[in-house]
N, C-alpha and C. Protein backbone atom coordinates (compact mmCIF):
# COMPACT_ATOMS: atom_id res chain seq x y z
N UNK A 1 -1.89 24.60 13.57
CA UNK A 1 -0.69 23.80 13.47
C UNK A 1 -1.04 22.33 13.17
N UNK A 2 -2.11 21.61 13.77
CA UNK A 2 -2.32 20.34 13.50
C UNK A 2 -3.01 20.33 12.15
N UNK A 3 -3.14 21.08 11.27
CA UNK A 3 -3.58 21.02 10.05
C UNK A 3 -2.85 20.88 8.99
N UNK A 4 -1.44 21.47 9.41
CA UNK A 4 -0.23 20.91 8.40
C UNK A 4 0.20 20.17 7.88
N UNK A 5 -0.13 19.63 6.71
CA UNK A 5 0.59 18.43 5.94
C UNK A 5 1.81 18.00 6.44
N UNK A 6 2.24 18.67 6.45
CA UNK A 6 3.62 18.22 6.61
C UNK A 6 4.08 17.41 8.58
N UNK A 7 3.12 18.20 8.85
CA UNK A 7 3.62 17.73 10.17
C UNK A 7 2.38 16.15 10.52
N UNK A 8 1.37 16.32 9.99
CA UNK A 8 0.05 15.36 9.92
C UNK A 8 0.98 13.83 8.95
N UNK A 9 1.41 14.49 7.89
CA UNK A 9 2.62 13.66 7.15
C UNK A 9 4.02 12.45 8.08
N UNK A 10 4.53 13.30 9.10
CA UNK A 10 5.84 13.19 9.89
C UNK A 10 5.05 12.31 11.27
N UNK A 11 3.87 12.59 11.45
CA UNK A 11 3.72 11.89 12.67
C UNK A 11 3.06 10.88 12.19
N UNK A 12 2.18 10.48 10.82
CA UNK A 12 1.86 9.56 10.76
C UNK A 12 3.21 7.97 9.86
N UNK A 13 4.32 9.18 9.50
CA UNK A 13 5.61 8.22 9.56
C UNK A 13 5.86 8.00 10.88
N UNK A 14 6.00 8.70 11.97
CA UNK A 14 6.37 8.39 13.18
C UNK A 14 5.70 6.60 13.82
N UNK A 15 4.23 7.03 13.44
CA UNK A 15 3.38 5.94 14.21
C UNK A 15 4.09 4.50 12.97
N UNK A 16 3.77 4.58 12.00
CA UNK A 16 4.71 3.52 11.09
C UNK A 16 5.94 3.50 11.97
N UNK A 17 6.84 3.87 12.15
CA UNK A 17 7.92 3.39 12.51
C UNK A 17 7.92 2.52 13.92
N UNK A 18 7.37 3.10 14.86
CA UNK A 18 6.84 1.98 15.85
C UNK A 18 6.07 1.17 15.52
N UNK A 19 5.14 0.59 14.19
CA UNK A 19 4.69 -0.35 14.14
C UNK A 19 5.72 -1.09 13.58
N UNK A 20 6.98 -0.73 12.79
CA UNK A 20 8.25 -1.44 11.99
C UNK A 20 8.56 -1.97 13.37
N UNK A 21 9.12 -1.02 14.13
CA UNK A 21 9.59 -1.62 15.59
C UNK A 21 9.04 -3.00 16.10
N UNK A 22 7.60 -2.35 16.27
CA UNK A 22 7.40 -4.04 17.02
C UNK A 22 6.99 -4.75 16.42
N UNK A 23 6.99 -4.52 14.47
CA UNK A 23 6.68 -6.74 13.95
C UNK A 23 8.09 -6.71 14.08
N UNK A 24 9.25 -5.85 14.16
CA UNK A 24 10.66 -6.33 13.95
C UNK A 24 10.64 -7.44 15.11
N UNK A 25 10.29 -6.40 16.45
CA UNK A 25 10.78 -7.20 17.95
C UNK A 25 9.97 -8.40 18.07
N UNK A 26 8.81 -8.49 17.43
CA UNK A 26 8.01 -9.83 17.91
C UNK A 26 8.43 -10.65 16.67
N UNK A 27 9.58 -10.44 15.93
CA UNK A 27 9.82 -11.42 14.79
C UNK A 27 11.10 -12.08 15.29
N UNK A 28 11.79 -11.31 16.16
CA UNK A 28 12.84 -11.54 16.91
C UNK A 28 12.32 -12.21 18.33
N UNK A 29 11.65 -11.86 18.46
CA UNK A 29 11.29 -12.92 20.09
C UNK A 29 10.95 -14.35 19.69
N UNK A 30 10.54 -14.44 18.52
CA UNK A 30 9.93 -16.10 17.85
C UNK A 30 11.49 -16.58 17.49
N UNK A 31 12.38 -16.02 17.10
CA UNK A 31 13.50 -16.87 17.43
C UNK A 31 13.30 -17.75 16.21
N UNK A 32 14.75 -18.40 15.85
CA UNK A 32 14.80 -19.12 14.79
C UNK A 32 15.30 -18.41 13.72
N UNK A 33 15.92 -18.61 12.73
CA UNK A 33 16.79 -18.80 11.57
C UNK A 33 15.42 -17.95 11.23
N UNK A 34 14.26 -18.40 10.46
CA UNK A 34 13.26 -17.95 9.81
C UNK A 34 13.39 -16.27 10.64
N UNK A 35 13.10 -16.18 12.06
CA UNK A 35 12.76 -15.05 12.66
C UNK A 35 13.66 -13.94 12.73
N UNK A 36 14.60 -14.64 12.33
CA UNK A 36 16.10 -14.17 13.03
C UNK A 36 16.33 -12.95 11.50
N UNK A 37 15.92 -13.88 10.20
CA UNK A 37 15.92 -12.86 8.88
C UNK A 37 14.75 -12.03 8.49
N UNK A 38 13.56 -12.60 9.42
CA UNK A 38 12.11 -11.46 9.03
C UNK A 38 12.74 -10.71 9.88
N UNK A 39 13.05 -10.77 11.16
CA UNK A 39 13.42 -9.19 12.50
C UNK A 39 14.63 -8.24 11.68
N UNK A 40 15.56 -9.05 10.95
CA UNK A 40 16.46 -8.11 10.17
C UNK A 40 16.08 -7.13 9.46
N UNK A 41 15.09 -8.08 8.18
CA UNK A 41 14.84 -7.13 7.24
C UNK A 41 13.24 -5.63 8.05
N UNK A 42 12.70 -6.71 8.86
CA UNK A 42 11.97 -5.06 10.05
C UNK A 42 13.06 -4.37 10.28
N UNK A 43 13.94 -4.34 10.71
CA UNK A 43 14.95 -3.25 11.57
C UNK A 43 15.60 -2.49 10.33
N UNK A 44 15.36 -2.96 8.91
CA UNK A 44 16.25 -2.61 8.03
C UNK A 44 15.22 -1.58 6.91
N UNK A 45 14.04 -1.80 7.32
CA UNK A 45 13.02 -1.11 7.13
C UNK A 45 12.53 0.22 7.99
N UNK A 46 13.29 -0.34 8.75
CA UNK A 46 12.38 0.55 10.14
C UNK A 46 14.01 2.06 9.74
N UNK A 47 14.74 1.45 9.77
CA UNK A 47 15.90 2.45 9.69
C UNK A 47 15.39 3.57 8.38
N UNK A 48 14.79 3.03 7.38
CA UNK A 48 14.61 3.68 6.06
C UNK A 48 13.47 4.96 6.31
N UNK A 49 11.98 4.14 7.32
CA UNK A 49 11.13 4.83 7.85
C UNK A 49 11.44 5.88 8.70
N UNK A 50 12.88 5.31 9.69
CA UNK A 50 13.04 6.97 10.75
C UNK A 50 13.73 7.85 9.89
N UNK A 51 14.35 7.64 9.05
CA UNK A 51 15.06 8.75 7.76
C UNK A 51 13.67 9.48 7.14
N UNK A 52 12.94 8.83 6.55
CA UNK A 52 11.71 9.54 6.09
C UNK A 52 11.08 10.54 6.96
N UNK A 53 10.57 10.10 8.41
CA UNK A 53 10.17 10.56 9.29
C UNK A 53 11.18 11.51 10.24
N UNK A 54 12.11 11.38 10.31
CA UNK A 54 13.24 12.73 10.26
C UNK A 54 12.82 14.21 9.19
N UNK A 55 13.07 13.55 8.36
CA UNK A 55 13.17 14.70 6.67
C UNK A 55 12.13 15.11 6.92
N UNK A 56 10.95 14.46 6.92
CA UNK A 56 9.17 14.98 7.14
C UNK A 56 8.91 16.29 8.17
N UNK A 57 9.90 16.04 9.48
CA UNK A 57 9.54 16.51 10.70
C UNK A 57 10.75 18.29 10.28
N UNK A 58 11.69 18.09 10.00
CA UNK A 58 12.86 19.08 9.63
C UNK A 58 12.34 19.71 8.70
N UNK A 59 11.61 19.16 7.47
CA UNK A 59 11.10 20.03 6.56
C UNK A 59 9.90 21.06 7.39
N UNK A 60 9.08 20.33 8.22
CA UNK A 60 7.73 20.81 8.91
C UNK A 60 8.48 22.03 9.53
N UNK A 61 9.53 21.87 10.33
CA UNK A 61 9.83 22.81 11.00
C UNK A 61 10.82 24.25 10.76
N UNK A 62 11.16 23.36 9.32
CA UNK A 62 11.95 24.64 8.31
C UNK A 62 10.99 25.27 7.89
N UNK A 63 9.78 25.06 7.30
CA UNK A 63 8.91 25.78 6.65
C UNK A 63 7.65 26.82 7.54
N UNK A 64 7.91 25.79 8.40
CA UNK A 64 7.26 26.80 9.93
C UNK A 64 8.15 28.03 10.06
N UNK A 65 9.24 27.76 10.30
CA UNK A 65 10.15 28.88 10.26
C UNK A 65 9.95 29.91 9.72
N UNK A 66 10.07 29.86 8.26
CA UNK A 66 10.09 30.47 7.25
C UNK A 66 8.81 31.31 7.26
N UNK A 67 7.91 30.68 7.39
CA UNK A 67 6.32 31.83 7.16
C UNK A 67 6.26 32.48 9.08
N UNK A 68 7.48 32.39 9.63
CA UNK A 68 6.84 33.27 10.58
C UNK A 68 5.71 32.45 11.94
N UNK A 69 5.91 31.55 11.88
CA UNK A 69 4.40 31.00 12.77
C UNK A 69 5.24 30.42 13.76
């Protein structure tokens, strides 16, 4: 099972998305106009990454399905 593309694929979107998470939150803790539009566009990124990493993980587990395992 840990040899699956697809799932080796979905968790290494997973770990990206907590790294989106926290430059978002530490772009937002610096505060300021400047911080206030880098933490946006993280959170607005990070939303795009858990969609990817959704689809990645649903496909893994449709296709698991499918062959039986």
């Amino acid at each position: 099972m840990l040899n699956d593309p697809l799932l080796i694929a979905g968790l290494v979107a997973c770990v990206a998305v907590l790294v989106i998470l926290l430059l978002g939150v530490n772009s937002f803790r610096k505060g300021g106009l400047e911080g206030s539009k880098r933490s946006n566009k993280y959170m607005q990124l990070r939303i795009a990454a858990q969609f990817i990493a959704v689809l990645l993980l649903l496909a893994f587990v449709f296709f698991r399905q499918q062959s039986g395992g």
